[in-house]
Protein backbone atom coordinates (compact mmCIF):
# COMPACT_ATOMS: atom_id res chain seq x y z
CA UNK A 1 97.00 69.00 41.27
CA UNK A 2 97.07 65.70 38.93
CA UNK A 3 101.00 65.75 38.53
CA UNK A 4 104.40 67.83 38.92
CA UNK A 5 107.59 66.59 37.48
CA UNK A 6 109.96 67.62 34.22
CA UNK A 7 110.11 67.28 30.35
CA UNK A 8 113.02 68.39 28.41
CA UNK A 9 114.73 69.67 31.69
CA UNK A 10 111.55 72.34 32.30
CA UNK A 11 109.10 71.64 35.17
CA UNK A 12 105.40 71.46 34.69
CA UNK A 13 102.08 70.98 36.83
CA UNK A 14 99.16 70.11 35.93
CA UNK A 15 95.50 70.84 37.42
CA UNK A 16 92.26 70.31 36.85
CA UNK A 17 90.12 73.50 35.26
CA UNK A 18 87.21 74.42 36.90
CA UNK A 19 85.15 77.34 36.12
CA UNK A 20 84.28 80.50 37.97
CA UNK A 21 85.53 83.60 39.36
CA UNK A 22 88.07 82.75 41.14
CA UNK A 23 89.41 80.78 38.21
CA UNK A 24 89.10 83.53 35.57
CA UNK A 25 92.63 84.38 37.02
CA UNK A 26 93.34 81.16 38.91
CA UNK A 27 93.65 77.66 38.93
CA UNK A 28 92.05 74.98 40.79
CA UNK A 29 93.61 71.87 42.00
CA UNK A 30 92.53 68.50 42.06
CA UNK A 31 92.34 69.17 46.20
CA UNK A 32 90.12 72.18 45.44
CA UNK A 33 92.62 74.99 46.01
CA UNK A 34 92.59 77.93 43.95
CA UNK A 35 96.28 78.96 43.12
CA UNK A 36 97.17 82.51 41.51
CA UNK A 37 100.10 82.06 38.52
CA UNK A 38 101.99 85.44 38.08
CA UNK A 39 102.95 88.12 40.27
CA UNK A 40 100.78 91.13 38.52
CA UNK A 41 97.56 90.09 40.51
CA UNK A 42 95.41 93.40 41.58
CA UNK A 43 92.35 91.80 42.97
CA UNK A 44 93.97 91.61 46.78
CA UNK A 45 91.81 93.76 49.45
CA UNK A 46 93.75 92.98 52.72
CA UNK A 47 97.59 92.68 53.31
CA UNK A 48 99.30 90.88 56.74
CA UNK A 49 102.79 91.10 56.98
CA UNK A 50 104.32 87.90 58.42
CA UNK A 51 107.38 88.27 60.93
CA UNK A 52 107.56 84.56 61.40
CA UNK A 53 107.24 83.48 57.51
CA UNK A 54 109.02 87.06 56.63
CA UNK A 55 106.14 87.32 53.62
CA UNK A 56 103.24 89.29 53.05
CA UNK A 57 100.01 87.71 52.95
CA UNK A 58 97.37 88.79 50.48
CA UNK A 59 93.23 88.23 50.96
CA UNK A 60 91.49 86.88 47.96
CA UNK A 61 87.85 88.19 48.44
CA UNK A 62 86.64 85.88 45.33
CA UNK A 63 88.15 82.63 47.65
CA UNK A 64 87.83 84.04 51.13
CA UNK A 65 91.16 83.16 51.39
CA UNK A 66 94.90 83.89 52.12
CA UNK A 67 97.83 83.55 49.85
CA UNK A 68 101.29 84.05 49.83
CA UNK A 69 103.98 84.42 46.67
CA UNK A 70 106.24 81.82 46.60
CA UNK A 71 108.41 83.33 44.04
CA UNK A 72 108.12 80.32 41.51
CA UNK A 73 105.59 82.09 39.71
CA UNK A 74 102.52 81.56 41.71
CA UNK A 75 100.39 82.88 44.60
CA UNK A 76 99.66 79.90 46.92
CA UNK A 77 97.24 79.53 49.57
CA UNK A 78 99.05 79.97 53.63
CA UNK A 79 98.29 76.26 54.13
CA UNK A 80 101.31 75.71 51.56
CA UNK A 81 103.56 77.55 53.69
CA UNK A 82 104.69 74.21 55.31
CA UNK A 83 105.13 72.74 52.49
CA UNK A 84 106.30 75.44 49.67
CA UNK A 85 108.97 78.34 51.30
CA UNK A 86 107.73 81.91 50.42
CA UNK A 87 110.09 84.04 48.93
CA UNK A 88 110.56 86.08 51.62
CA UNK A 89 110.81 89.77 51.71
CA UNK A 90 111.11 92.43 54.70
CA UNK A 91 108.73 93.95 56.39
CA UNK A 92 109.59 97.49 54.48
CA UNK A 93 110.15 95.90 51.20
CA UNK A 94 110.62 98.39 48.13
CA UNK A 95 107.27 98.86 46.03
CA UNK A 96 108.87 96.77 43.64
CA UNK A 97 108.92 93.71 45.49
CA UNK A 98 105.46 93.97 45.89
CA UNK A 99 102.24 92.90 43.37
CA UNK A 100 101.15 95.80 41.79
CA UNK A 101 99.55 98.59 43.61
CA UNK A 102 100.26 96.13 46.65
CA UNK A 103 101.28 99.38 48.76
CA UNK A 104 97.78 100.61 48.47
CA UNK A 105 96.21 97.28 49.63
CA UNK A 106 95.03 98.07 53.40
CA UNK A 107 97.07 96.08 56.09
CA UNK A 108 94.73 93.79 58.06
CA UNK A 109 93.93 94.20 61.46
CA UNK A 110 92.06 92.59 64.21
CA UNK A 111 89.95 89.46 63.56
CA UNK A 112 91.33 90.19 59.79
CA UNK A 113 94.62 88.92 60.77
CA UNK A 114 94.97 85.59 58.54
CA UNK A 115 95.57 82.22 60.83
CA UNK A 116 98.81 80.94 59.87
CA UNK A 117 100.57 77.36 59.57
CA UNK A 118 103.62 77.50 62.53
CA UNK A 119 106.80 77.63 60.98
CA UNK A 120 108.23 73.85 61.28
């Protein structure tokens, strides 16, 4: 990220663009994370529901990486959890509160299971 702040009383961001895959739907930061804006994203092939963050967790296969929705309109990667609350959501949250076609996403399991910041 080069800079967050306001104008006229609305927030902004701005990152660097890089090309590639991951980047045909995301955005990388200065830092080199990929972040996701929007909540329609269908590209997700794992799912880990998070007791201790109360979020789901979503596996980018393009990044090889885990992200959560932090309900400011963008999917950010679980080292941000420390940083950036999720919106949190339970465990049996309706459809709706989940990306698209996010019910069909397979839960993880095993060595799948994403490793996850402690919650402060």
């Amino acid at each position: 990220m080069y800079d967050v702040g306001e104008h006229d009383g609305t927030p902004y961001m701005t990152m660097a663009f890089i090309e590639g895959r991951p980047t045909s739907h995301g955005l990388k930061t200065k830092a080199g994370h990929v972040v996701y804006k929007g909540y329609g994203h269908r590209h997700w092939t794992r799912r880990h529901y998070s007791r201790a963050w109360r979020c789901w967790c979503w596996y980018c296969p393009s990044t090889d990486g885990w992200y959560y929705w932090c309900g400011s309109r963008y999917y950010l990667p679980v080292q941000f959890l420390v940083t950036i609350a999720p919106k949190e959501v339970a465990i049996d949250a309706d459809p709706c509160d989940l990306p698209p076609d996010g019910i069909e996403v397979p839960e993880a399991g095993g060595t799948e299971i994403p490793d996850l910041p402690e919650v402060p």
